[in-house]
Protein backbone atom coordinates (compact mmCIF):
# COMPACT_ATOMS: atom_id res chain seq x y z
CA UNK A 1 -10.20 22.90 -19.76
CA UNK A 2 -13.03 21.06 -17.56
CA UNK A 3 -16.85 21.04 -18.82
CA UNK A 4 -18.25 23.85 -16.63
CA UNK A 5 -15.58 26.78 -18.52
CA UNK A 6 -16.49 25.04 -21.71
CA UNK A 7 -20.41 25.59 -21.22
CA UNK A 8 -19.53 29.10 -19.60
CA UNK A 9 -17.64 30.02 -22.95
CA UNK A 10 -20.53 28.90 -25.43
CA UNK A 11 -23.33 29.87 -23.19
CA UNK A 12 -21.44 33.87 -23.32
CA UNK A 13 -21.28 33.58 -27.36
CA UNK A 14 -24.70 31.41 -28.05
CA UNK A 15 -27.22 33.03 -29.62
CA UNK A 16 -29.80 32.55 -26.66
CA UNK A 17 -32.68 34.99 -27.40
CA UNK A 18 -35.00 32.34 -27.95
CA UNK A 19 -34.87 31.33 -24.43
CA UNK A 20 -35.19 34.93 -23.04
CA UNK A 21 -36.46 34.61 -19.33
CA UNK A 22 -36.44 31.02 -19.42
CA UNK A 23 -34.09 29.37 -17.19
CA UNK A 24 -31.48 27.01 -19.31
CA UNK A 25 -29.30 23.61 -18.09
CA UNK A 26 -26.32 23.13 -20.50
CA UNK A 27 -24.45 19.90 -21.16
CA UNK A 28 -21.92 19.72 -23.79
CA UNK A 29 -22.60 22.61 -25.28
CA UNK A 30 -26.26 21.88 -25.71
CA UNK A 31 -29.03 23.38 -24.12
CA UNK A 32 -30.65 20.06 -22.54
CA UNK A 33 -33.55 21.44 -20.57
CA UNK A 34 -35.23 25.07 -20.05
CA UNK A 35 -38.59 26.37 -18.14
CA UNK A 36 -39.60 28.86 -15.73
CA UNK A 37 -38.12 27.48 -12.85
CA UNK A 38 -34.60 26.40 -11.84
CA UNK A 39 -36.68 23.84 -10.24
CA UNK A 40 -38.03 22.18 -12.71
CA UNK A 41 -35.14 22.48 -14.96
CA UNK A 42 -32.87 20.92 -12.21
CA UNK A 43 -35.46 18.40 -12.49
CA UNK A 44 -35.77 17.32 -15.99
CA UNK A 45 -31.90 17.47 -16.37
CA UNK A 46 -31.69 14.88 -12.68
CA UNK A 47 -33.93 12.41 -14.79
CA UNK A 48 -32.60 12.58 -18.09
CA UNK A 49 -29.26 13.07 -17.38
CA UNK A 50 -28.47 11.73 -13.62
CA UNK A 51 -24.59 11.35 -14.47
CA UNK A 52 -24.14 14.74 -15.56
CA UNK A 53 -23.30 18.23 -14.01
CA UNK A 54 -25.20 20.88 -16.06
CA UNK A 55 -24.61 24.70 -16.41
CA UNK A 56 -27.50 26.53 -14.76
CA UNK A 57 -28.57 29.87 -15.60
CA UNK A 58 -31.27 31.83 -16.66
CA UNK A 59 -31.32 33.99 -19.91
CA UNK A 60 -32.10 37.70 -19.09
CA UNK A 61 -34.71 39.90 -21.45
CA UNK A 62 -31.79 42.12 -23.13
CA UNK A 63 -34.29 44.82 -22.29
CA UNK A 64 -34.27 44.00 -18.50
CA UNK A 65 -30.59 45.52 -18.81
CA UNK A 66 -30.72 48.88 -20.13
């Protein structure tokens, strides 16, 4: 199984709620980076991690989909 279904997988079971509306880069199972922006998430995880291909997505408001 590569890295990117393995982040997939967690990311769909995490308990995420903390991060509700916040955009989220995961690496090994870890959230690494969150903010507002994909931008400046793609950011911080380029500096921090510039080896690394992160999972990218943003944590919807479980409100936002009823």
């Amino acid at each position: 199984m590569n890295n990117s279904y393995l982040n997939y997988e967690w990311f769909l079971k995490e308990d995420l709620s903390r991060y509700a509306d916040k955009w989220l880069a995961i690496i090994d199972r870890k959230v690494v980076a969150s903010g507002n922006t994909v931008n400046k998430v793609i950011k911080q995880v380029k500096k921090e991690y510039p080896n690394k291909r992160p999972f990218i997505t943003k944590v919807r408001n479980k409100l936002s989909i009823l």
